[in-house]
N, C-alpha and C. Protein backbone atom coordinates (compact mmCIF):
# COMPACT_ATOMS: atom_id res chain seq x y z
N UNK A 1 -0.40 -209.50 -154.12
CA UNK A 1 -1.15 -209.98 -155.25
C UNK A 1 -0.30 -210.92 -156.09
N UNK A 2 0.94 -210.91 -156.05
CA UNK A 2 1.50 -211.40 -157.20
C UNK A 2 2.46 -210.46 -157.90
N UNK A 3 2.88 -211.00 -159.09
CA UNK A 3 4.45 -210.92 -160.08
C UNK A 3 3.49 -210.63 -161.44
N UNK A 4 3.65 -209.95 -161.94
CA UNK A 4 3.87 -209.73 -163.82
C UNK A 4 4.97 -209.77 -163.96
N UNK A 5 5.19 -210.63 -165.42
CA UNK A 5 5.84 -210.99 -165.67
C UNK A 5 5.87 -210.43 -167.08
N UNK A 6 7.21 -209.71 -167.57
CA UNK A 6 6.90 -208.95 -168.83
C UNK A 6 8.09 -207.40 -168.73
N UNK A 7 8.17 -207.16 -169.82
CA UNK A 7 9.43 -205.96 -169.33
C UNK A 7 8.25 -204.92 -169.32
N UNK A 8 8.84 -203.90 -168.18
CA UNK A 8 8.10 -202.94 -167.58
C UNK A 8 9.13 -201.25 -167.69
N UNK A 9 10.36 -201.75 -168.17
CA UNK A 9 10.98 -200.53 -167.85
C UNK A 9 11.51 -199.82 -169.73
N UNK A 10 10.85 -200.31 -171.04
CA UNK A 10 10.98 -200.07 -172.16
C UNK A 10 10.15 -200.55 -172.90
N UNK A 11 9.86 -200.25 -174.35
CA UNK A 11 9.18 -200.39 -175.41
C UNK A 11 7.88 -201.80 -174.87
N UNK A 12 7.27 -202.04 -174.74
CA UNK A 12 6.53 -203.56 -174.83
C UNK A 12 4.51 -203.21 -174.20
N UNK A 13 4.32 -204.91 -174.88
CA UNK A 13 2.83 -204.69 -174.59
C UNK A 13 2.19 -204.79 -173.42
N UNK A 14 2.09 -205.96 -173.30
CA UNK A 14 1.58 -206.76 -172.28
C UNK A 14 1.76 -206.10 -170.55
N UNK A 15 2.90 -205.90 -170.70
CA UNK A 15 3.35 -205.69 -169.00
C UNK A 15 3.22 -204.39 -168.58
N UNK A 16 2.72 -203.16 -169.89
CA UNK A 16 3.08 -201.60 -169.45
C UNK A 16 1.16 -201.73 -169.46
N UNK A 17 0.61 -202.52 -170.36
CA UNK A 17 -1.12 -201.94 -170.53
C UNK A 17 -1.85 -202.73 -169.78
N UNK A 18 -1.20 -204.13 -168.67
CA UNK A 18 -1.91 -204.54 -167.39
C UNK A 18 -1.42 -204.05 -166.34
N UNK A 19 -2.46 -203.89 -165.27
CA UNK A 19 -2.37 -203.58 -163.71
C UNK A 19 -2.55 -203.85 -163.12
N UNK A 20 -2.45 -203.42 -161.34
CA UNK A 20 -3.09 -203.45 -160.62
C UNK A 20 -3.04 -202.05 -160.14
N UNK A 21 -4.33 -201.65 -159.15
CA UNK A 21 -4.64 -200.83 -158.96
C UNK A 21 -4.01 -200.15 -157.67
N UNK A 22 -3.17 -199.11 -157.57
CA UNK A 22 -2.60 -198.75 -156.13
C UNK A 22 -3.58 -198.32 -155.19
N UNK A 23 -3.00 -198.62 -153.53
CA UNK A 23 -3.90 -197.55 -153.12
C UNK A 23 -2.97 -196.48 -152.55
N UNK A 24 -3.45 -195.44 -153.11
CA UNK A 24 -2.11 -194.42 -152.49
C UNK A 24 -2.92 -193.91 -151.16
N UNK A 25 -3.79 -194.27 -150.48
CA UNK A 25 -4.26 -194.14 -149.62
C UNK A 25 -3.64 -194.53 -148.14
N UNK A 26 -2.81 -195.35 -148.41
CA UNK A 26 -1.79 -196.40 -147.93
C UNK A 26 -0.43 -196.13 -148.27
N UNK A 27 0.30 -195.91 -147.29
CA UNK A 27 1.47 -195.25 -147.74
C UNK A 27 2.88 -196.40 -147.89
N UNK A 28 3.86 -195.99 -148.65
CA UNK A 28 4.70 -196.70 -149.39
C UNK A 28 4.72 -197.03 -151.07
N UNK A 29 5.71 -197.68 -151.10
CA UNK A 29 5.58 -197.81 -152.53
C UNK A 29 4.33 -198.89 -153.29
N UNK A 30 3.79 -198.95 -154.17
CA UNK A 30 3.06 -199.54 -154.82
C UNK A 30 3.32 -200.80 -154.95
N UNK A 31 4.87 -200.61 -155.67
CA UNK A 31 5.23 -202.06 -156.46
C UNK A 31 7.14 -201.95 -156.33
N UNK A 32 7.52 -203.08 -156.82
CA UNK A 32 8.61 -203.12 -157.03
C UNK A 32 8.67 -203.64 -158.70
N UNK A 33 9.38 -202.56 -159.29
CA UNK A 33 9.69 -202.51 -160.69
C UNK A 33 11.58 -203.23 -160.87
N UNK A 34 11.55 -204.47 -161.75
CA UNK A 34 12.62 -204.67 -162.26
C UNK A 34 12.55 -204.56 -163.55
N UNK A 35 13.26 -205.02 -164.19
CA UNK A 35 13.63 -204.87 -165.76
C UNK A 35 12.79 -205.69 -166.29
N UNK A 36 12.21 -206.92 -166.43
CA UNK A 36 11.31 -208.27 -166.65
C UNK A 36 10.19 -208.61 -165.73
N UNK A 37 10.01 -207.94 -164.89
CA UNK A 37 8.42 -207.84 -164.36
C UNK A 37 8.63 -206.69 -163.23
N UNK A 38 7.26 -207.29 -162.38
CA UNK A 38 6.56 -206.05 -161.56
C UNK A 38 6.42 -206.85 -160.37
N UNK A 39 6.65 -206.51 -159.15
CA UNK A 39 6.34 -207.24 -158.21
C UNK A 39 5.07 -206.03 -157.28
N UNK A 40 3.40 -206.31 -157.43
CA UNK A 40 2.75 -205.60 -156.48
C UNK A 40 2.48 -205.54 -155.39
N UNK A 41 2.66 -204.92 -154.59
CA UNK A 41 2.98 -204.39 -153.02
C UNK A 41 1.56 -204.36 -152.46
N UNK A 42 1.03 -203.37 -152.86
CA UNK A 42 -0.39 -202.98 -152.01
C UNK A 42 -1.42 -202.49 -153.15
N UNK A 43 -2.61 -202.89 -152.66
CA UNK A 43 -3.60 -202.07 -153.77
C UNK A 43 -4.81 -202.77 -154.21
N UNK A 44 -5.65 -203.26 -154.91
CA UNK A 44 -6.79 -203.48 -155.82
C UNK A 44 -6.42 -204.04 -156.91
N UNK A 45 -6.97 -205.44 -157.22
CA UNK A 45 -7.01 -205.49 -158.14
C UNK A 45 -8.51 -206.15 -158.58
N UNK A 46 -9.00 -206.83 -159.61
CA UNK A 46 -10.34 -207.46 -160.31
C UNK A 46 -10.24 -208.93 -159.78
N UNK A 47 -11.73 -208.87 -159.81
CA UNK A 47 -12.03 -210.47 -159.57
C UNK A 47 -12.54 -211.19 -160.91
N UNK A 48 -12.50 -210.06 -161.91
CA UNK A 48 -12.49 -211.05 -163.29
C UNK A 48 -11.20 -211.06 -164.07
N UNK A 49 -11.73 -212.23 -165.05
CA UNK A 49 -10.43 -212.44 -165.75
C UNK A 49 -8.87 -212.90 -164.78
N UNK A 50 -7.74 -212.40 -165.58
CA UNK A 50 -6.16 -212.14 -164.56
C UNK A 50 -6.39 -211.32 -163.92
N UNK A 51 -7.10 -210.69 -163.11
CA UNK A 51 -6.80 -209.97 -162.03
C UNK A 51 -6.18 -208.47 -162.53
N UNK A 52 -6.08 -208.31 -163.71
CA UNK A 52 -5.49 -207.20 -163.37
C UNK A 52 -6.19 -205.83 -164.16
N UNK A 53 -5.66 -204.92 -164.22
CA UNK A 53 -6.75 -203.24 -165.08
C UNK A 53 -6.20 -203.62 -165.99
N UNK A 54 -7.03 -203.33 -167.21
CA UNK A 54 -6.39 -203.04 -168.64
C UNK A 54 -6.21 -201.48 -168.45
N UNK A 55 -4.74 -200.83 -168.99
CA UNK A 55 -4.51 -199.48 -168.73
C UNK A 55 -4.86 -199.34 -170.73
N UNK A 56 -4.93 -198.08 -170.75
CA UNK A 56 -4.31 -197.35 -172.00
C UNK A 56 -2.91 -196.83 -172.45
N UNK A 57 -2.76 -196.66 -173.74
CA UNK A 57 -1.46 -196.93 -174.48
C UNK A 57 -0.80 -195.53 -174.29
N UNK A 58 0.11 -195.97 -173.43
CA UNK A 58 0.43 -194.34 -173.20
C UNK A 58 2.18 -194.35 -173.77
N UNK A 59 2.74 -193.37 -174.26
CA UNK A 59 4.15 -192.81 -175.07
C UNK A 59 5.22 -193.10 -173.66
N UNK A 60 6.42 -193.81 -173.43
CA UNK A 60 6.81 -194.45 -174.37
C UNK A 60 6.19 -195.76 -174.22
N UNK A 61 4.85 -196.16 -173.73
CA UNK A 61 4.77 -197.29 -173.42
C UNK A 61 5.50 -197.91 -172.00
N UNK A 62 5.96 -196.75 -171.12
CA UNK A 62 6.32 -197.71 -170.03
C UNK A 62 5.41 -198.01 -168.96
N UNK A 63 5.84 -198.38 -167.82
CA UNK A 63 4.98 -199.11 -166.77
C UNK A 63 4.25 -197.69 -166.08
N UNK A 64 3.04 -197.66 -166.30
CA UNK A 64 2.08 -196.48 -165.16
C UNK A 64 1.18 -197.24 -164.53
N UNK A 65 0.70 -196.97 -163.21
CA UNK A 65 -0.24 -197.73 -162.30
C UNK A 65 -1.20 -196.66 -162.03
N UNK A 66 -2.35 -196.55 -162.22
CA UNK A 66 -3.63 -195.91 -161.51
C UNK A 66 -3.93 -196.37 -160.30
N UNK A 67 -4.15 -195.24 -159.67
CA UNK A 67 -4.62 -195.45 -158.41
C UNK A 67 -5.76 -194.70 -157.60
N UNK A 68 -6.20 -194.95 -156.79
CA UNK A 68 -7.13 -194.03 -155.85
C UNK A 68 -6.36 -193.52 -154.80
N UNK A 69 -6.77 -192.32 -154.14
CA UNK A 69 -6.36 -191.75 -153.09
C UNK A 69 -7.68 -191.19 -152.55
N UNK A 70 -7.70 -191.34 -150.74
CA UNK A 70 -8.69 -190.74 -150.09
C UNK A 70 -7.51 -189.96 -148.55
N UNK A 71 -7.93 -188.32 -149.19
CA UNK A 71 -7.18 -187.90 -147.65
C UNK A 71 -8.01 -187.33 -146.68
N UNK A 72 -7.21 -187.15 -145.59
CA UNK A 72 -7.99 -187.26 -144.07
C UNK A 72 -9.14 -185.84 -144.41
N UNK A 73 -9.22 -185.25 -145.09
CA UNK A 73 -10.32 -183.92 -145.75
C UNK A 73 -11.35 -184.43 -146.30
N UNK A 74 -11.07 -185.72 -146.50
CA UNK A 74 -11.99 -186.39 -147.66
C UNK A 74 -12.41 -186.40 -148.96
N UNK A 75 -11.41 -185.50 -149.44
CA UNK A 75 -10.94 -185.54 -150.77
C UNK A 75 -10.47 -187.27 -151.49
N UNK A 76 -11.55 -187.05 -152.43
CA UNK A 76 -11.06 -188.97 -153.07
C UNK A 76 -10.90 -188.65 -154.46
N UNK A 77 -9.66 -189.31 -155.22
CA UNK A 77 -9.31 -189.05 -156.99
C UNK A 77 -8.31 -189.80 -157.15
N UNK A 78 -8.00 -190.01 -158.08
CA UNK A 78 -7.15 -190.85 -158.84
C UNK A 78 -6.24 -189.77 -159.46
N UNK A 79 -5.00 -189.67 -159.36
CA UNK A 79 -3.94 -189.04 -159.12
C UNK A 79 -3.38 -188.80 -160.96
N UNK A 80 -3.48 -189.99 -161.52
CA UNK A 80 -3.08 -190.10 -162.65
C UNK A 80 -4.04 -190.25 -163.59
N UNK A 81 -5.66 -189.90 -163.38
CA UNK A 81 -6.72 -189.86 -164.16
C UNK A 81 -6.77 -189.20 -165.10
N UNK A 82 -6.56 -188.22 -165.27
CA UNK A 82 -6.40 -186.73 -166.08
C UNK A 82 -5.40 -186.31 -167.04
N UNK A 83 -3.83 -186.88 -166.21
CA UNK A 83 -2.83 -186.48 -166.56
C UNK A 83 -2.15 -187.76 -167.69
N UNK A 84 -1.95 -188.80 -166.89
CA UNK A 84 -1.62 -189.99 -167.62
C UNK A 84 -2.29 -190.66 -168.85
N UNK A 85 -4.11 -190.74 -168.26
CA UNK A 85 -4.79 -191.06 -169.14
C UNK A 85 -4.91 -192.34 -169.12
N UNK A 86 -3.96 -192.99 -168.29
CA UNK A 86 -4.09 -194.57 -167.95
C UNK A 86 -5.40 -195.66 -167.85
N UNK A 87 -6.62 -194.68 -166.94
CA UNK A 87 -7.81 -195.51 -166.96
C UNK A 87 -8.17 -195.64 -168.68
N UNK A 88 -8.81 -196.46 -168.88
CA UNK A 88 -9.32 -196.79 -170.08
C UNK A 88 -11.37 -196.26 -169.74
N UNK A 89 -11.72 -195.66 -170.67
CA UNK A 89 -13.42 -195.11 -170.31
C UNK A 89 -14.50 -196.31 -170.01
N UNK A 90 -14.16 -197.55 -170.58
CA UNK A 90 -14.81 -198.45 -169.87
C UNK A 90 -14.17 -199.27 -168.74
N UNK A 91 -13.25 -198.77 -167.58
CA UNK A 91 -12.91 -198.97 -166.70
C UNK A 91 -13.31 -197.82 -165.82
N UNK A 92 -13.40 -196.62 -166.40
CA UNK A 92 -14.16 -195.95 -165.83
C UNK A 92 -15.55 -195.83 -165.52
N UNK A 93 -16.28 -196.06 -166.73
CA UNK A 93 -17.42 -196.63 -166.78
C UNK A 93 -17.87 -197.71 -165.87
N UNK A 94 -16.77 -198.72 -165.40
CA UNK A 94 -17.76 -199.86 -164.59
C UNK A 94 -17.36 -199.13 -162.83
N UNK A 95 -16.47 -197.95 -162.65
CA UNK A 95 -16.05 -197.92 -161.66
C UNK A 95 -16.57 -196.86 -161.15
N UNK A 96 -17.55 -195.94 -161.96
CA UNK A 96 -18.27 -194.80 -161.26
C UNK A 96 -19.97 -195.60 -160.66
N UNK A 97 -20.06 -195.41 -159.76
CA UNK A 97 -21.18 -195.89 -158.65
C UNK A 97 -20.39 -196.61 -157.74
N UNK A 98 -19.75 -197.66 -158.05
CA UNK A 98 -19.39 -198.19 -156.84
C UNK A 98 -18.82 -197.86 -155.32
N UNK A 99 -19.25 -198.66 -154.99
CA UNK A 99 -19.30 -198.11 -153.53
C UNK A 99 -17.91 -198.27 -152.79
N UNK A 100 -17.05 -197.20 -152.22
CA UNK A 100 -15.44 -197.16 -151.78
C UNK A 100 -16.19 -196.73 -149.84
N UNK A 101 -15.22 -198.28 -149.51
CA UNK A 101 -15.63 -198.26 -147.88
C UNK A 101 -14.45 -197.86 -147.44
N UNK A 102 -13.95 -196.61 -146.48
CA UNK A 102 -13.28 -196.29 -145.41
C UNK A 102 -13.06 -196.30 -144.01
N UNK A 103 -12.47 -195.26 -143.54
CA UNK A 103 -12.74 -195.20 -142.02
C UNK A 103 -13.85 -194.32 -142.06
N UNK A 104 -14.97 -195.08 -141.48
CA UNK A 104 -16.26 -194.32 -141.14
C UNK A 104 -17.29 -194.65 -141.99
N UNK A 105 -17.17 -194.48 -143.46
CA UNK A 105 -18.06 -194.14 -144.21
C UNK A 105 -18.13 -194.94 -145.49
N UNK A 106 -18.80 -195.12 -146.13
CA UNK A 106 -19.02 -195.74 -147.47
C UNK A 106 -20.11 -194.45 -148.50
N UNK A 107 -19.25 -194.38 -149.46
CA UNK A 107 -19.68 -193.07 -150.52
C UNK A 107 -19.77 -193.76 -151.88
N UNK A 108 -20.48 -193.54 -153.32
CA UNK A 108 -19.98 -194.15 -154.06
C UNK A 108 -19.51 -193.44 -154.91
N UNK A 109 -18.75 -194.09 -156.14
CA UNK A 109 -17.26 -192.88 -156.77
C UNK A 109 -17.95 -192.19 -157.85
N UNK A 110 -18.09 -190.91 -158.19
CA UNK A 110 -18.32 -189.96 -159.51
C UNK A 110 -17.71 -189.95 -160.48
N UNK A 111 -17.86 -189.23 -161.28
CA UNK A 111 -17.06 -189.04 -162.40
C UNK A 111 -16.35 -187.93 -161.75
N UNK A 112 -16.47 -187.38 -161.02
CA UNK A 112 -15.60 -186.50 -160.07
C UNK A 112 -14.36 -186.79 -159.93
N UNK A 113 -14.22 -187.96 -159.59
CA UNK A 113 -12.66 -188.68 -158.98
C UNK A 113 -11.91 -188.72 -160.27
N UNK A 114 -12.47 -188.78 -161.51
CA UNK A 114 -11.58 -189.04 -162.79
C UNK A 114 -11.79 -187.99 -163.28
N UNK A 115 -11.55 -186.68 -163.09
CA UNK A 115 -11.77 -185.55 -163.75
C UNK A 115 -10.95 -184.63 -163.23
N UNK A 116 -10.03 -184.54 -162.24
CA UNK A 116 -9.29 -183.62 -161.55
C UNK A 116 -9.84 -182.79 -161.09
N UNK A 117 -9.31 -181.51 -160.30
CA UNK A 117 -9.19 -180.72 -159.63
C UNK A 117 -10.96 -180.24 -159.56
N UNK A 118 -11.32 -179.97 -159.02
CA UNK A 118 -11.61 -180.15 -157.84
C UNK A 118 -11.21 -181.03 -156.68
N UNK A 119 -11.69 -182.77 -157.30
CA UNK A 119 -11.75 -184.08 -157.57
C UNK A 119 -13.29 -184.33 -156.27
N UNK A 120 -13.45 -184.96 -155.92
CA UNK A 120 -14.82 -185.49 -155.60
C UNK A 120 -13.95 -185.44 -153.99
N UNK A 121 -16.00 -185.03 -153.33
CA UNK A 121 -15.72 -184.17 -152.08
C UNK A 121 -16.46 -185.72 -151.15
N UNK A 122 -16.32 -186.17 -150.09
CA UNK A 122 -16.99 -186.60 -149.34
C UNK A 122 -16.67 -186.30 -148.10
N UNK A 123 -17.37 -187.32 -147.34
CA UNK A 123 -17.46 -187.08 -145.94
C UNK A 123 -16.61 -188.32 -144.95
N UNK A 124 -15.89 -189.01 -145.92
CA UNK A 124 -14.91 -190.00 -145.28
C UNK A 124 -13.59 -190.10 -145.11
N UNK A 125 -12.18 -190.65 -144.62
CA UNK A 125 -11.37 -190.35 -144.57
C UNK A 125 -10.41 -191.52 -144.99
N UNK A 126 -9.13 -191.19 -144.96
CA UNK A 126 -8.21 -192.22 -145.21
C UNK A 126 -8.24 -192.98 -144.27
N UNK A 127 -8.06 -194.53 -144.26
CA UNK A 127 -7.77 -195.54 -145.89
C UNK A 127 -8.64 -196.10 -146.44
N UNK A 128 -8.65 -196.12 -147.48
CA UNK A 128 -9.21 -197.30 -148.30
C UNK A 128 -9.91 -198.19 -147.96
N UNK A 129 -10.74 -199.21 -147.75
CA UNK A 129 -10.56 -200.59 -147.36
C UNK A 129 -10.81 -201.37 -148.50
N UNK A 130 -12.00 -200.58 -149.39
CA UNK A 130 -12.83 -201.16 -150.35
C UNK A 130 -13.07 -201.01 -151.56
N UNK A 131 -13.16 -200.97 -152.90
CA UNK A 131 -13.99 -200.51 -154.05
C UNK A 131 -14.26 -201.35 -154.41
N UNK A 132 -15.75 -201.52 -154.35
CA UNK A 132 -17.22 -202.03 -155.18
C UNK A 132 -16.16 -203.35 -155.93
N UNK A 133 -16.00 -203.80 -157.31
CA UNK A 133 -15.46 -204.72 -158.07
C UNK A 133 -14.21 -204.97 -157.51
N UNK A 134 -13.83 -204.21 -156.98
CA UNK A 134 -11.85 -204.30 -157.06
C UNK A 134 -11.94 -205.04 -155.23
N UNK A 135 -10.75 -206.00 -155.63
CA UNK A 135 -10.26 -206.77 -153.89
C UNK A 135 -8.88 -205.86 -153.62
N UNK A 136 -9.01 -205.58 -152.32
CA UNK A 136 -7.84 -205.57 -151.73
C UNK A 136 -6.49 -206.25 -151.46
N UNK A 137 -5.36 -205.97 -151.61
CA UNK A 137 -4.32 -206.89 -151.42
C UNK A 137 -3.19 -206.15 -150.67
């Protein structure tokens, strides 16, 4: 996808409350974090605007990435939904219905996936290929 550009590893705005979206569905690291930007590896990001999630303001303000995960059970959630707090509710809001294509199957996402444990049950498996608004990279 590209470089942010912006300090990611202390106090600041810009570079800790934009994203892109991981897929931890896909294994390896996300991103490569230096001191003055972000280099993203794999994942989702928007086809509006910069391309990237607006996150929420989280203590101390450093770099967090939301992501989706779908495992071979078919268990699908966002890892840091609950805990981090990172999605923002109207990012959630545009991202429950859409439709997430895998191996096999296409399901679309609940409020399930952003709510933890249980997290939302389907009938598809890892990886990723797709979500509804968000491109692959």
């Amino acid at each position: 996808m590209g470089t942010l550009i912006g300090d990611s590893s202390s106090y600041s705005t810009w570079a800790v409350l934009r994203t892109a979206v991981d897929n931890a569905s896909v294994g390896g690291s996300p991103a490569n974090q230096y001191a003055h930007n972000i280099e993203f590896l794999k994942g989702f990001y928007t086809t509006e605007g910069n391309g990237f999630i607006r996150t929420t303001y989280t203590l101390p303000l450093t770099f967090a990435m939301p992501d989706f995960n779908l495992d071979s059970g078919g268990t699908f959630w966002s890892s840091n939904a609950d805990t981090n707090f990172v999605w923002t509710d109207e990012d959630k809001a545009q991202l429950i219905g859409e439709d997430v294509t895998n191996a096999g199957t296409t399901f679309a996402i609940t409020s399930d996936a952003f709510d933890g444990y249980p997290w939302q049950i389907t009938s598809g498996s890892d990886p990723i290929y797709t979500i509804g608004k968000l491109t692959a990279f």
